[in-house]
PDB file of N, CA and C in Angstrom:
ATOM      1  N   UNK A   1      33.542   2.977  -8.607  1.00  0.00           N
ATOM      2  CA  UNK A   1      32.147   3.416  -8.618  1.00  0.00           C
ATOM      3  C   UNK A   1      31.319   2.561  -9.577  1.00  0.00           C
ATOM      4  N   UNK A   2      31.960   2.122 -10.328  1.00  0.00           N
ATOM      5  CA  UNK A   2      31.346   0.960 -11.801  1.00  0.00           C
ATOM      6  C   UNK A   2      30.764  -0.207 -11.009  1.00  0.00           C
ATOM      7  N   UNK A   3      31.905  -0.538  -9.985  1.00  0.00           N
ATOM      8  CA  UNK A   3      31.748  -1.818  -9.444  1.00  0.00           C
ATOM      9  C   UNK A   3      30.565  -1.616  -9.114  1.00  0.00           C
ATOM     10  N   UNK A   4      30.355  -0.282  -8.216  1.00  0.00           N
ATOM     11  CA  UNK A   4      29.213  -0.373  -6.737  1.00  0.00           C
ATOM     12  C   UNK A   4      27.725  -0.856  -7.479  1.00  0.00           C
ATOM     13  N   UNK A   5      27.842   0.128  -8.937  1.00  0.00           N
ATOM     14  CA  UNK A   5      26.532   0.332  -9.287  1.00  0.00           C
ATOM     15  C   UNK A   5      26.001  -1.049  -9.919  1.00  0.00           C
ATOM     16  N   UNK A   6      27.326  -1.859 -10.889  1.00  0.00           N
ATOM     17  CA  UNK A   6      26.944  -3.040 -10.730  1.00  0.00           C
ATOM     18  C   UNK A   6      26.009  -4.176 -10.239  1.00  0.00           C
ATOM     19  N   UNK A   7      26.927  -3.870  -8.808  1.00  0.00           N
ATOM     20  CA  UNK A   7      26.750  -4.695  -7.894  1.00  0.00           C
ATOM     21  C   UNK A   7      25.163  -4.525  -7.386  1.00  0.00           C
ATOM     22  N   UNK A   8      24.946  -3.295  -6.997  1.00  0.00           N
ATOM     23  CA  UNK A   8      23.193  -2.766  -7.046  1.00  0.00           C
ATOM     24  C   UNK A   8      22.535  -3.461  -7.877  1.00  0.00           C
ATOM     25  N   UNK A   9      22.607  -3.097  -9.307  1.00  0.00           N
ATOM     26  CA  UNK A   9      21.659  -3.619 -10.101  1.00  0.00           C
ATOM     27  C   UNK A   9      21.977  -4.809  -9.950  1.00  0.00           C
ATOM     28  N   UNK A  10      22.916  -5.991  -9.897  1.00  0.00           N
ATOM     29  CA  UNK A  10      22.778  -7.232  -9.854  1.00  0.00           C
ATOM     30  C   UNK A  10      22.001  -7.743  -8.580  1.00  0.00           C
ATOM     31  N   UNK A  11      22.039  -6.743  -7.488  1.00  0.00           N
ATOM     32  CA  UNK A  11      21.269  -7.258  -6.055  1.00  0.00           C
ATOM     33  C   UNK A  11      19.331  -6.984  -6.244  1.00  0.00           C
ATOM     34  N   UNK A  12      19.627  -5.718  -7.459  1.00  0.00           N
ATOM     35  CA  UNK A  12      18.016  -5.236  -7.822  1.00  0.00           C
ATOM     36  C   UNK A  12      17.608  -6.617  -8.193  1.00  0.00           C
ATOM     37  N   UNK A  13      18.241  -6.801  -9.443  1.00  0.00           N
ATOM     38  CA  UNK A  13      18.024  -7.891 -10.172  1.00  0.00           C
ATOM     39  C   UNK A  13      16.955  -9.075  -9.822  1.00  0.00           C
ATOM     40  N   UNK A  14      18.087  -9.815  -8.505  1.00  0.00           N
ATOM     41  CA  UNK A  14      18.262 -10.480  -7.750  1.00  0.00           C
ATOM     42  C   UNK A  14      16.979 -11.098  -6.696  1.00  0.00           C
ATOM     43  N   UNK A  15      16.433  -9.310  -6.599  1.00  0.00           N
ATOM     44  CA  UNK A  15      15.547  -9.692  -5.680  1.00  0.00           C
ATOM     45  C   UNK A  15      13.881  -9.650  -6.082  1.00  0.00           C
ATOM     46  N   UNK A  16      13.900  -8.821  -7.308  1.00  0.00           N
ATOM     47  CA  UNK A  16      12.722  -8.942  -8.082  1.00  0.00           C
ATOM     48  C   UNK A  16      12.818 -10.559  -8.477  1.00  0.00           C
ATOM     49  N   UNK A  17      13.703 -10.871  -9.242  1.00  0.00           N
ATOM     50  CA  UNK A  17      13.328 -12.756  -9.580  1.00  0.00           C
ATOM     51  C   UNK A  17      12.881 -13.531  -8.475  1.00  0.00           C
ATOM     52  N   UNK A  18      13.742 -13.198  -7.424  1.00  0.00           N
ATOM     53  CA  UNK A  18      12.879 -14.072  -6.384  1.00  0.00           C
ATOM     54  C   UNK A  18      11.951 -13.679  -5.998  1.00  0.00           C
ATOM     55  N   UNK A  19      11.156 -12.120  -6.076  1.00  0.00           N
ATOM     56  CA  UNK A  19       9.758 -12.158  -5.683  1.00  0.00           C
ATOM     57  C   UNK A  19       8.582 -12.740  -6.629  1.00  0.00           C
ATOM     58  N   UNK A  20       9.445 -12.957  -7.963  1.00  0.00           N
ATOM     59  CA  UNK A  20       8.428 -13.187  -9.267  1.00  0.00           C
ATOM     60  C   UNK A  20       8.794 -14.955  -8.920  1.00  0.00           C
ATOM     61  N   UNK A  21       9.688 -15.809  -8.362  1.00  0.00           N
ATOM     62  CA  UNK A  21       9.514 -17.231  -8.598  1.00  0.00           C
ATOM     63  C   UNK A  21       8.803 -17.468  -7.119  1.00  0.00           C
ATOM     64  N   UNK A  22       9.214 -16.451  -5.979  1.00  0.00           N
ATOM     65  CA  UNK A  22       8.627 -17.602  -4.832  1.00  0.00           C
ATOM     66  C   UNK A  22       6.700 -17.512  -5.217  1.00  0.00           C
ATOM     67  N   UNK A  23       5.889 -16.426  -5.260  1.00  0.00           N
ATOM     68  CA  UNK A  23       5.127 -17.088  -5.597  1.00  0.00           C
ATOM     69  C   UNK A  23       4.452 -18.374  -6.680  1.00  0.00           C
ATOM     70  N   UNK A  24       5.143 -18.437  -7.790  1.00  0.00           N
ATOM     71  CA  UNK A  24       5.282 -19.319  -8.859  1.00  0.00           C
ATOM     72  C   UNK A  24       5.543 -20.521  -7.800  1.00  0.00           C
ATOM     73  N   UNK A  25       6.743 -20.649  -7.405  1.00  0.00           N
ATOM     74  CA  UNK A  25       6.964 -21.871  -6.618  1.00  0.00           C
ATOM     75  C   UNK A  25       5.844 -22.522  -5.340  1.00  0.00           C
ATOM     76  N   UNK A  26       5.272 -21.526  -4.767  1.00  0.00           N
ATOM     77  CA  UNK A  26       4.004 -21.281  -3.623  1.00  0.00           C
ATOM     78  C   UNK A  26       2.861 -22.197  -4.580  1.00  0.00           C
ATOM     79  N   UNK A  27       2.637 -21.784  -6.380  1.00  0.00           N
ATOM     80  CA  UNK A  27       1.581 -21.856  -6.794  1.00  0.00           C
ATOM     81  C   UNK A  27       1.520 -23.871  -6.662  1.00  0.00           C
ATOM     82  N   UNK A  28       3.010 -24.030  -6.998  1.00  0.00           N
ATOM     83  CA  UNK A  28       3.229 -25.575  -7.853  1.00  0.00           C
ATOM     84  C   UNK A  28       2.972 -26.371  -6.048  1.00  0.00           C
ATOM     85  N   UNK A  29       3.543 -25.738  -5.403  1.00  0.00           N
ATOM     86  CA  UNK A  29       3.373 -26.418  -3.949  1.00  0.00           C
ATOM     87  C   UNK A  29       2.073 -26.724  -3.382  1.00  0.00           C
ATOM     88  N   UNK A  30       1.479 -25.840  -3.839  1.00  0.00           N
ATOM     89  CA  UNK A  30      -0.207 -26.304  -3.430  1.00  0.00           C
ATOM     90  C   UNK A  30      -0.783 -27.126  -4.469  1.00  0.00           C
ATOM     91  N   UNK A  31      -0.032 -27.203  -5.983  1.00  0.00           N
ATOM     92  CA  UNK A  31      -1.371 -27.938  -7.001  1.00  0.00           C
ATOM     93  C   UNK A  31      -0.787 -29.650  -6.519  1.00  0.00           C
ATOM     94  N   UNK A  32       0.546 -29.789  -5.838  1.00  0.00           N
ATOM     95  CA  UNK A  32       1.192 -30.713  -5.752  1.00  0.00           C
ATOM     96  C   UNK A  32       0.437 -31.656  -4.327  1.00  0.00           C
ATOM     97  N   UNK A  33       0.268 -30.633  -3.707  1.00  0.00           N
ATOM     98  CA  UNK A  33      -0.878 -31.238  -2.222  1.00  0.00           C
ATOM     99  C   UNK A  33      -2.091 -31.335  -2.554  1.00  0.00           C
ATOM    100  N   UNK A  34      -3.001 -31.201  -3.561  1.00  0.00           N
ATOM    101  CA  UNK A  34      -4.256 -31.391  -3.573  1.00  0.00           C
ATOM    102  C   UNK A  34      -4.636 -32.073  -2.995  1.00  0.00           C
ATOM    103  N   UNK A  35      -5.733 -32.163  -2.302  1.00  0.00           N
ATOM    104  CA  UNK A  35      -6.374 -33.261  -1.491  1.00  0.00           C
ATOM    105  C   UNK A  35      -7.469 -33.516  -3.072  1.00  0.00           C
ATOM    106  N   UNK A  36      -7.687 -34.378  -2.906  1.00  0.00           N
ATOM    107  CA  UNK A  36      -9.092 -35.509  -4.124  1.00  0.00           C
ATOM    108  C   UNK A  36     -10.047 -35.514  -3.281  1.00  0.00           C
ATOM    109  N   UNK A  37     -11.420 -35.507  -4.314  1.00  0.00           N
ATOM    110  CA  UNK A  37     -12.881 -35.611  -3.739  1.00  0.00           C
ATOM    111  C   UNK A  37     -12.673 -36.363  -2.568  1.00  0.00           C
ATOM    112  N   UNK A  38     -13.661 -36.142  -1.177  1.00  0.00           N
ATOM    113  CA  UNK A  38     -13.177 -37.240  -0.297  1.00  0.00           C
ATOM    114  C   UNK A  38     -12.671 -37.169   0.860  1.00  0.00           C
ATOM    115  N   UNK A  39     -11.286 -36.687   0.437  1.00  0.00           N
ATOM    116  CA  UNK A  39     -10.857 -36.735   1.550  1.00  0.00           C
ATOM    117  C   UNK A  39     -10.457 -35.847   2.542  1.00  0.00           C
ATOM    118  N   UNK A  40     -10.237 -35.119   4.023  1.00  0.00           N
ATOM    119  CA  UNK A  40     -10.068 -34.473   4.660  1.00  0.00           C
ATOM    120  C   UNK A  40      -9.376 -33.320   4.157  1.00  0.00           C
ATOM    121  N   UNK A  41     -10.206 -32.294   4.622  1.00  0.00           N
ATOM    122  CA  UNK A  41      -9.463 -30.938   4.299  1.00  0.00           C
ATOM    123  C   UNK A  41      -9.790 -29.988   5.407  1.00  0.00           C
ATOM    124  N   UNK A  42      -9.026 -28.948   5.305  1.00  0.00           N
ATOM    125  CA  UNK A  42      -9.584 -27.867   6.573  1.00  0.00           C
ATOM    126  C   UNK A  42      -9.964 -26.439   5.505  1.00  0.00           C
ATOM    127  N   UNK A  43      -9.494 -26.093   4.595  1.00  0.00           N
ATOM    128  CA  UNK A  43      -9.776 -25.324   4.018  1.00  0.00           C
ATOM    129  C   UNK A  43     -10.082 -25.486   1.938  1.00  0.00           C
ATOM    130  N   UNK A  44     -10.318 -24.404   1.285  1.00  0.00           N
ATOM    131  CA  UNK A  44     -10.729 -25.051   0.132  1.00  0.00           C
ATOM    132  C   UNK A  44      -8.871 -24.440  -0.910  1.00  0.00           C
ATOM    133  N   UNK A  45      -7.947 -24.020  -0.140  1.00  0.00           N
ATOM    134  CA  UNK A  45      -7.007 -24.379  -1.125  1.00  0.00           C
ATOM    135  C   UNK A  45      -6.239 -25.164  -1.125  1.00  0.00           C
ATOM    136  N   UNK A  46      -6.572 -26.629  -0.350  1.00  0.00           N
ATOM    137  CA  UNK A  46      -6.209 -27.789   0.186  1.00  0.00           C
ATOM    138  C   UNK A  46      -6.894 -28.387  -1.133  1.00  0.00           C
ATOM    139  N   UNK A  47      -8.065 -28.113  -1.703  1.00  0.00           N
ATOM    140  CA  UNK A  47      -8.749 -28.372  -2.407  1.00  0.00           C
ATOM    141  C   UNK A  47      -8.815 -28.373  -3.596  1.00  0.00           C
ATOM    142  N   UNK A  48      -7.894 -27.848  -3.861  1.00  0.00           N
ATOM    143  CA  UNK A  48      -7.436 -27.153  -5.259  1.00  0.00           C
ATOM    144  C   UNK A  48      -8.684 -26.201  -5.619  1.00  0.00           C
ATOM    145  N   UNK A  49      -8.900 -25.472  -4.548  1.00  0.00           N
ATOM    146  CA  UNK A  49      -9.922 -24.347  -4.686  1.00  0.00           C
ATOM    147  C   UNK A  49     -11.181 -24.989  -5.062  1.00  0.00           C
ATOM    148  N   UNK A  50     -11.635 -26.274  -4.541  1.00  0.00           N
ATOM    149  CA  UNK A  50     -12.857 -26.616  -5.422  1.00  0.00           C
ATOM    150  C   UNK A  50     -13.888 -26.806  -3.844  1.00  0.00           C
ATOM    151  N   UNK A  51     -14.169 -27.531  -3.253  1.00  0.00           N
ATOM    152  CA  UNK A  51     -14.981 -26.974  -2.116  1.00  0.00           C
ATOM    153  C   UNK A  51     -14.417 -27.821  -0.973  1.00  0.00           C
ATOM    154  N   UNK A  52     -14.595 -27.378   0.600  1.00  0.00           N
ATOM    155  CA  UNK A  52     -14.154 -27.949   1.746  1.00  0.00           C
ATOM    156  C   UNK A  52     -15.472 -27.804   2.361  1.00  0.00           C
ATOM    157  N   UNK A  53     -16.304 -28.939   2.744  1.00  0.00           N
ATOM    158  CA  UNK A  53     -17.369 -28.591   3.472  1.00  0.00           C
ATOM    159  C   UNK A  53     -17.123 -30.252   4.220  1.00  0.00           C
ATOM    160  N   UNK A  54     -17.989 -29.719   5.472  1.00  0.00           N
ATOM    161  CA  UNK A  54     -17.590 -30.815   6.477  1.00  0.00           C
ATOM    162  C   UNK A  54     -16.479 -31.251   6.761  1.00  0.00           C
ATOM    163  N   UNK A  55     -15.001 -30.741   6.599  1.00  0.00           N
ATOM    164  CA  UNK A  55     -14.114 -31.118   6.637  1.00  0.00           C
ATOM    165  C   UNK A  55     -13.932 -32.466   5.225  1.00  0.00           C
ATOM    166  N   UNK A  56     -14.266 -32.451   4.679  1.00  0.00           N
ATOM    167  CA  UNK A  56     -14.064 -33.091   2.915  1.00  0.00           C
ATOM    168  C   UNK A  56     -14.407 -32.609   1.867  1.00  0.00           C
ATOM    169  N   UNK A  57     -12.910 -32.918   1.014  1.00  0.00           N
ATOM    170  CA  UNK A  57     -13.256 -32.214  -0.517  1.00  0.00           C
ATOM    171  C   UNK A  57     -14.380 -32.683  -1.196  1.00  0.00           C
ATOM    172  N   UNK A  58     -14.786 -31.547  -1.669  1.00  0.00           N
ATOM    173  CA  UNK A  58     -16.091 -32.022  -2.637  1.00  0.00           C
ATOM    174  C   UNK A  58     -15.927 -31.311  -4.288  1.00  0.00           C
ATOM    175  N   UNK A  59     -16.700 -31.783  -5.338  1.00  0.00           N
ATOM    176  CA  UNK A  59     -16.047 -31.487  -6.033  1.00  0.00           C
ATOM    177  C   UNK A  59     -17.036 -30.403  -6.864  1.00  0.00           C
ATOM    178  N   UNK A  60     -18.386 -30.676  -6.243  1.00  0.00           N
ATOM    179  CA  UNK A  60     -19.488 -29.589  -7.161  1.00  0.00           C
ATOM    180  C   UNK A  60     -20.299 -29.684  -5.878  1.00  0.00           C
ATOM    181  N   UNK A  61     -21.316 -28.057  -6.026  1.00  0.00           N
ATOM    182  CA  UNK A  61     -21.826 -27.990  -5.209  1.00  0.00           C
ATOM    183  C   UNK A  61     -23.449 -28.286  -5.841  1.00  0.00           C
ATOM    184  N   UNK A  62     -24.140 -29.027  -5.197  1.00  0.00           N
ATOM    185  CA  UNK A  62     -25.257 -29.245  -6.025  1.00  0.00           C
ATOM    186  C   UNK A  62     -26.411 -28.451  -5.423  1.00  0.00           C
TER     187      UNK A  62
END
């Protein structure tokens, strides 16, 4: 019965860390694609959240 409960909490464990790294990992994957002023984007977290208009990053909106 030691084992079972173990084994639970090591699977609890287990699966909270990976819900706490895959977004962490999600975050580094997008700062790693940034698109730069310029060039083609379809949306603005292509953008590193900074603006997508006309299909190109822009970097301030004036």
């Amino acid at each position: 019965m030691k084992y079972l409960l173990f084994t639970v909490i090591i699977c609890i464990i287990y699966a909270l860390t990976g819900a706490i790294a895959s977004p962490i990992d999600n975050a580094r994957s997008i700062v790693q694609t940034c698109m730069r002023p310029g060039q083609p984007c379809k949306t603005d977290e292509e953008c590193c959240n900074k603006f997508c208009v006309s299909n190109r990053c822009i970097v301030d909106v004036i």
